[in-house]
Protein backbone atom coordinates (compact mmCIF):
# COMPACT_ATOMS: atom_id res chain seq x y z
CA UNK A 1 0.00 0.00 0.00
CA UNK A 2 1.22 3.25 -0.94
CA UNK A 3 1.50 6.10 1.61
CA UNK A 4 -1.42 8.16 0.37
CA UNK A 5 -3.29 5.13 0.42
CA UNK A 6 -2.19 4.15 4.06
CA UNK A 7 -3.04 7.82 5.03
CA UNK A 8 -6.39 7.60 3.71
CA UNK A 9 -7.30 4.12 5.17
CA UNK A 10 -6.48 5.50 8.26
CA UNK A 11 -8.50 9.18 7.84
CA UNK A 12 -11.38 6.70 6.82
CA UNK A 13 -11.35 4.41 10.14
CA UNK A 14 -11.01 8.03 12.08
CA UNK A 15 -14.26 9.19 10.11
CA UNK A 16 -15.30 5.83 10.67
CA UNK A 17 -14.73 6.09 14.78
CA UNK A 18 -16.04 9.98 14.63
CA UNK A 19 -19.43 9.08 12.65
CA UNK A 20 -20.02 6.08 15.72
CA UNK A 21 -18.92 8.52 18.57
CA UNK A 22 -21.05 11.20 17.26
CA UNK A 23 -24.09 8.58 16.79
CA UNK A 24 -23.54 7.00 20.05
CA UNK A 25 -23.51 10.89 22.04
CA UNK A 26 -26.51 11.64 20.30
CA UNK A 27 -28.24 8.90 21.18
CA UNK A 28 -27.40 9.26 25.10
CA UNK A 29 -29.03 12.26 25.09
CA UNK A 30 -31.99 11.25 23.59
CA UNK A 31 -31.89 8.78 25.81
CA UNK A 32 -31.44 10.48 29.34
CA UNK A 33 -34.33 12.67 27.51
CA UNK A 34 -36.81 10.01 28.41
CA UNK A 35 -35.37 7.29 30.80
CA UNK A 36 -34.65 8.10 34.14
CA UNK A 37 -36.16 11.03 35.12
CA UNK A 38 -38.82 9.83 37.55
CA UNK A 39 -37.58 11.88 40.54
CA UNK A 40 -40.63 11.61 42.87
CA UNK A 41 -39.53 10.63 46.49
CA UNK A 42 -39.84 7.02 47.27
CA UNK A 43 -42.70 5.59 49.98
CA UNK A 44 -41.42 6.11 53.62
CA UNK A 45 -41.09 2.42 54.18
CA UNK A 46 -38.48 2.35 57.20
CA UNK A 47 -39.92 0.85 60.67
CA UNK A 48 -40.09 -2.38 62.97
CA UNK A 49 -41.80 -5.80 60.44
CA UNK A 50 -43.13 -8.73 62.32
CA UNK A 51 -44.43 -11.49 60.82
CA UNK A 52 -48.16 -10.82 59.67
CA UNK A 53 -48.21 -7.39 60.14
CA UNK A 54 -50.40 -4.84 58.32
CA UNK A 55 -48.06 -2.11 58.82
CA UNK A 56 -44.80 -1.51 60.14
CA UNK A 57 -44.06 -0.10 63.87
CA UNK A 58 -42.41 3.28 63.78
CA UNK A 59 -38.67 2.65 65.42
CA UNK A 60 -37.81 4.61 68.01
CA UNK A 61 -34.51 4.43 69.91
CA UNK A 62 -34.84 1.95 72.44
CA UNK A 63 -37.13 0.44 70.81
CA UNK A 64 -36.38 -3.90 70.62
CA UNK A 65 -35.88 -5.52 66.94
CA UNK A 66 -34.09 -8.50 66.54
CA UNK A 67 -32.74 -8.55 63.60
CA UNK A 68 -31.77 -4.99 62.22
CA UNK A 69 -31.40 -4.85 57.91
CA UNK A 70 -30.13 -1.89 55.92
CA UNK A 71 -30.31 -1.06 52.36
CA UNK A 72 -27.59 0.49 50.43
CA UNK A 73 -27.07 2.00 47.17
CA UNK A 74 -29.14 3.85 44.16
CA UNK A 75 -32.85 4.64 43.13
CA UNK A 76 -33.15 0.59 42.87
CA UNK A 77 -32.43 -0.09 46.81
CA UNK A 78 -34.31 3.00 47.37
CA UNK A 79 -38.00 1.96 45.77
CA UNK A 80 -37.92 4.49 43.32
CA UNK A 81 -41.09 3.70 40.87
CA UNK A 82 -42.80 2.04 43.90
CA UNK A 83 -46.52 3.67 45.08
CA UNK A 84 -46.82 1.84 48.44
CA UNK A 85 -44.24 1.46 50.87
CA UNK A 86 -45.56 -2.29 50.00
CA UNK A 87 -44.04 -2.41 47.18
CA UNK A 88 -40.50 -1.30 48.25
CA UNK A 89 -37.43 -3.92 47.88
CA UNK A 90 -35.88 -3.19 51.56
CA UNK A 91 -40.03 -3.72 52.63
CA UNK A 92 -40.26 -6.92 50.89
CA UNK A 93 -36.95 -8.28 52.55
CA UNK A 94 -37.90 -7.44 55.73
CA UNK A 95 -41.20 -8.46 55.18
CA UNK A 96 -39.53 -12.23 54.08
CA UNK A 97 -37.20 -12.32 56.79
CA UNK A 98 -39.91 -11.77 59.39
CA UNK A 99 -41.88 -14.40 57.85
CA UNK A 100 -39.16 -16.81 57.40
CA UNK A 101 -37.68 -16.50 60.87
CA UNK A 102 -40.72 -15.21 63.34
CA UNK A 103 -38.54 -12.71 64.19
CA UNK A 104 -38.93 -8.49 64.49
CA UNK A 105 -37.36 -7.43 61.99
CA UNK A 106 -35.63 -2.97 61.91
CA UNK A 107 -35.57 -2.04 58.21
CA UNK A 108 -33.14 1.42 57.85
CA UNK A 109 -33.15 2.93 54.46
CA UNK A 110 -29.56 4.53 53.53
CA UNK A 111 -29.38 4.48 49.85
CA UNK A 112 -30.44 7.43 47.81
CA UNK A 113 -31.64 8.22 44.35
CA UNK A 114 -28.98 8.88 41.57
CA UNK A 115 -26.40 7.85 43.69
CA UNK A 116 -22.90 5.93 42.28
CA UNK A 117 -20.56 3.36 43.66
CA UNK A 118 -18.85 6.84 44.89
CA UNK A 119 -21.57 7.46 47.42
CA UNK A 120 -21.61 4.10 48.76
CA UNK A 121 -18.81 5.70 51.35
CA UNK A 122 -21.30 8.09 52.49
CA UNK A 123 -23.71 5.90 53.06
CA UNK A 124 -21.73 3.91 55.27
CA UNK A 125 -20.48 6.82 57.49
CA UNK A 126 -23.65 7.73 57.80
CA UNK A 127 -24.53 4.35 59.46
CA UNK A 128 -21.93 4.61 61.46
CA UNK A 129 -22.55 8.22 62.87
CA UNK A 130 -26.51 6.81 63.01
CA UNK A 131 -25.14 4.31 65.35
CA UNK A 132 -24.45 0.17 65.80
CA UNK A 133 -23.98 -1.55 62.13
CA UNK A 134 -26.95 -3.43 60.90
CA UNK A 135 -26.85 -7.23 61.43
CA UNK A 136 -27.29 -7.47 57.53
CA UNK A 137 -26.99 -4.85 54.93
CA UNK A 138 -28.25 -5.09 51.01
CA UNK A 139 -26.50 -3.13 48.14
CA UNK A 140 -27.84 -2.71 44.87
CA UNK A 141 -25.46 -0.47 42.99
CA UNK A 142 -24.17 0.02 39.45
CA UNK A 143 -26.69 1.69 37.25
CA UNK A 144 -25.76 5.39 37.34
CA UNK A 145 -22.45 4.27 37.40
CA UNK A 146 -22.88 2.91 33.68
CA UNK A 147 -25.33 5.58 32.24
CA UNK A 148 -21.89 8.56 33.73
CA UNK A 149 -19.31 5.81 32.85
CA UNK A 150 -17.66 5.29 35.56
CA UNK A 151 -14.47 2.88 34.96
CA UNK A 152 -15.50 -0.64 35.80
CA UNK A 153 -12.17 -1.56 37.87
CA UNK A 154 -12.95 1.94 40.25
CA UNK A 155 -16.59 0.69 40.75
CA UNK A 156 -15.84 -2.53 41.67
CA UNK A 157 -13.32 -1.25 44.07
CA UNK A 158 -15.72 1.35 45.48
CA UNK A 159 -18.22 -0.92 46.51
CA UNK A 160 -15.21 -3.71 47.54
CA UNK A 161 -14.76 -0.91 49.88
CA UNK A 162 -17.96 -0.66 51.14
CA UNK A 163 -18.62 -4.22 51.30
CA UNK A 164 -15.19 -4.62 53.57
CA UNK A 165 -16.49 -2.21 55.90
CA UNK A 166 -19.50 -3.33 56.82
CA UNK A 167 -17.64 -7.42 57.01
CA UNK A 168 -15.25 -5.67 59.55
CA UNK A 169 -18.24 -4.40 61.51
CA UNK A 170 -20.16 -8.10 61.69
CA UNK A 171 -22.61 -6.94 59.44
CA UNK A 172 -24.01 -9.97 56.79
CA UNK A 173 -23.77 -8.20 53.15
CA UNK A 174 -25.44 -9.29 50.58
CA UNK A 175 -24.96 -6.84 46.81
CA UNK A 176 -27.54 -7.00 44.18
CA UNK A 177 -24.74 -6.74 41.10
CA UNK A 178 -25.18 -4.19 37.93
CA UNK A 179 -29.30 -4.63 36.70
CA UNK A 180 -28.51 -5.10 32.47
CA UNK A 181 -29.27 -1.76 31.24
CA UNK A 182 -29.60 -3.83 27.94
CA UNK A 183 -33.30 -4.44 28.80
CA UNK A 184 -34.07 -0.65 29.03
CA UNK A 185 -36.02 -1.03 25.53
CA UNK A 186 -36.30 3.18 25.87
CA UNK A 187 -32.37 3.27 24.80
CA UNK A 188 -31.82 2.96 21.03
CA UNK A 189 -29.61 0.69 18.94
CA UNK A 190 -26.54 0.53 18.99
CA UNK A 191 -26.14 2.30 22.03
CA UNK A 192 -28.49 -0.62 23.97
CA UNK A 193 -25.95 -3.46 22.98
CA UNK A 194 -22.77 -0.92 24.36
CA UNK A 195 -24.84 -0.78 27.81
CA UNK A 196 -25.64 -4.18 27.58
CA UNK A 197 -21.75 -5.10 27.54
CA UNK A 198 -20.95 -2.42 30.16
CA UNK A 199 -23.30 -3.66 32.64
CA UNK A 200 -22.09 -7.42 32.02
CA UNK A 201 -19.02 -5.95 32.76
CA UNK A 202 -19.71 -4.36 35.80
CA UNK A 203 -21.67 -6.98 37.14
CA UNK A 204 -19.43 -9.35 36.29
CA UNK A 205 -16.01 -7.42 37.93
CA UNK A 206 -18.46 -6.45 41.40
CA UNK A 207 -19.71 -10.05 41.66
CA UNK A 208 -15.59 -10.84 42.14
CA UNK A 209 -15.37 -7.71 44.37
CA UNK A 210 -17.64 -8.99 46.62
CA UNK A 211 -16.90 -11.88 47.36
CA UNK A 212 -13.53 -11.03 47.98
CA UNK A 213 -14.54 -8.20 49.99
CA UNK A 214 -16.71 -10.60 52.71
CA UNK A 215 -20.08 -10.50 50.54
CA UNK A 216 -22.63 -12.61 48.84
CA UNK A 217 -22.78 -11.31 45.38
CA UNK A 218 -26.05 -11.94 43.22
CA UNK A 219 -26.66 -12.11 40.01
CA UNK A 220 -29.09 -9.19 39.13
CA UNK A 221 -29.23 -8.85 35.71
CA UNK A 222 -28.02 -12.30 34.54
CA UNK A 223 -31.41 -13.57 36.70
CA UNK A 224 -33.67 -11.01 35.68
CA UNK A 225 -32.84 -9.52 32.06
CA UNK A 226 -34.66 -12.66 30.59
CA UNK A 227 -37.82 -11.41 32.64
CA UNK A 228 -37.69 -7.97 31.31
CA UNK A 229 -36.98 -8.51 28.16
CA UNK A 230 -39.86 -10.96 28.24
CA UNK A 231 -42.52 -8.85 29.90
CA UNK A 232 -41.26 -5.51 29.88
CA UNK A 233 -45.12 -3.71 29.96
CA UNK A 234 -45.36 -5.42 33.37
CA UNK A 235 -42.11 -5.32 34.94
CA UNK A 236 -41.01 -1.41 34.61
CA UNK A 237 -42.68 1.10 35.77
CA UNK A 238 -44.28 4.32 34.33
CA UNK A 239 -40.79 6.22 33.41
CA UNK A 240 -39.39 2.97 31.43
CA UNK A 241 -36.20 2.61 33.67
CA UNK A 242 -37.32 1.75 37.13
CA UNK A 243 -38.40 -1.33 38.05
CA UNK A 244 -42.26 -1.57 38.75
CA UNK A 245 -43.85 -3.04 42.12
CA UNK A 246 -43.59 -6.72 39.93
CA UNK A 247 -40.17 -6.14 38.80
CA UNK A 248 -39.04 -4.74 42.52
CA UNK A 249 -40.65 -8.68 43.75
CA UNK A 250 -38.54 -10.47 41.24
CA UNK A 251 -35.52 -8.71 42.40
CA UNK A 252 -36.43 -9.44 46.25
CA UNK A 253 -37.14 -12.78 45.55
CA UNK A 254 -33.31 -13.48 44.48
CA UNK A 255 -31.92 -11.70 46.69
CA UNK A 256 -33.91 -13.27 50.21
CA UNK A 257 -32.52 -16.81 50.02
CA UNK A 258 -29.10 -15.42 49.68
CA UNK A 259 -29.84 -13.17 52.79
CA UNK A 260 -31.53 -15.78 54.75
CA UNK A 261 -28.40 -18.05 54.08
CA UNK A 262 -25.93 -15.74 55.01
CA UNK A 263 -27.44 -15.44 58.47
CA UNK A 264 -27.95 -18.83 58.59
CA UNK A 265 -31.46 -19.10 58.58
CA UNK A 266 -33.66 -21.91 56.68
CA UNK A 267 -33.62 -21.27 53.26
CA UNK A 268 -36.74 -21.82 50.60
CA UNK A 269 -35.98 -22.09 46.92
CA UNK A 270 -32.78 -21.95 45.51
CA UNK A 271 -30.52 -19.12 44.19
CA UNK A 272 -27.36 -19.11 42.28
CA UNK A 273 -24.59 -20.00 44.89
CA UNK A 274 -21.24 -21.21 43.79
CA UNK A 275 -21.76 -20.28 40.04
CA UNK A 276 -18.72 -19.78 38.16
CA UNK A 277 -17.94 -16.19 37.70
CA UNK A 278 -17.48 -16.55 34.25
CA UNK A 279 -20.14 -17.82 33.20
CA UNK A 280 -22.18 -14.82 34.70
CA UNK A 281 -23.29 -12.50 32.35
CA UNK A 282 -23.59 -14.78 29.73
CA UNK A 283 -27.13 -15.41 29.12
CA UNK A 284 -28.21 -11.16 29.66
């Protein structure tokens, strides 16, 4: 090839590369246009759940629990898309583990809307200031960290962070890995199938994190994208990006066996314990 030909091959893949970059930006915006932008407070859903009850006691200090569980992490951990405090992941959990173990059950609510694996630090001081650790905490992290592309290896190492912290303290964790942002049906091609691989990524490096870290890493998306892809009318909610009161049980219902086996409770159903790490991912 001659040198005017090598230096137009390569000013074509550059076009080439530009033309996809451009495509891809434009898309994103379209996209955060009309994904995402639900920002109405979740249900107040933090309190004392027995097994049976209609509502939740208020939790004062002083006030007896025996078991005390705390959610961590984004809009996802937080019920955002949920009506009734019902509906609300940390709700359901608590709600499972009362029935499960006849026990009175403290559900705490740290995680907030929009937030990254870089507030998962927060959160945790903020438990700490509040005052002992929970005897189990939940973390379901990793969304916003793909849709402002975050690095992969720094959000794994965020919440490795986390986890580790909350291990040291005797707290059970249990992390709800990256949801597969493929699903979000709202997000054009091609920019879906780049999510798609971002969150396998993430989901995939946290999942090693985790474990590493003292956790019980499950599978979020490589569970659940089948279901949403499937039923996706049913199992978002209103703003196309948020899980609906269905989609919120599917989620709880994968993540409560792994919770009641990490604190050594009786376990119904089965969950994926002990998969190999690479082959996570696969099926989303």
């Amino acid at each position: 090839m001659t040198g005017a030909a090598t230096v137009l091959a390569g000013s074509g893949a550059g076009t080439a590369w530009w033309v996809t970059s451009r495509l891809l930006m434009a898309q994103a915006g379209a996209a955060r246009g009309v994904i995402g932008r639900d920002t109405s407070k979740p249900p107040e859903a933090d309190g004392i759940y027995t097994a049976g009850c209609l509502s939740p006691e208020p939790w004062r200090a002083g006030k007896q629990a025996d078991l005390h569980l705390m959610i961590f992490g984004d809009s996802t951990a937080a019920g955002v898309g949920c009506l009734v405090a019902d509906e609300v992941p940390g709700v359901r959990l608590a709600r499972g583990l009362a029935l499960a173990t006849d026990r009175r059950i403290r559900l705490s609510t740290k995680a907030i809307s929009g937030a990254t694996s870089k507030g998962l630090s927060g959160q945790v001081d903020a438990m700490f200031v509040a005052g002992p650790p929970p005897d189990a905490a939940v973390i379901l992290i990793g969304a916003n960290d793909i849709t402002k592309k975050h690095s992969v290896r720094a959000s794994a190492r965020r919440l490795a962070a986390a986890v580790a912290r909350l291990h040291r303290a005797d707290s059970v964790v249990v992390v709800g890995t990256c949801p597969n942002l493929g699903t979000v049906t709202a997000i054009p091609q091609p920019l879906r199938t780049v999510v798609h691989n971002w969150s396998v990524r993430l989901a995939k490096a946290q999942t090693v994190a985790t474990a590493a870290a003292g956790g019980r890493p499950v599978p979020m998306g490589y569970l659940l994208a089948p279901e949403f892809r499937a039923r996706p009318e049913l199992l978002f909610s209103a703003d196309g990006f948020h899980p609906s009161a269905a989609g919120y049980e599917l989620a709880a219902a994968q993540l409560l066996p792994v919770l009641l086996e990490a604190l050594d409770e009786p376990t119904p159903g089965s969950h994926p314990r002990g998969r190999d790490v690479d082959s996570i991912g696969t099926r989303e």
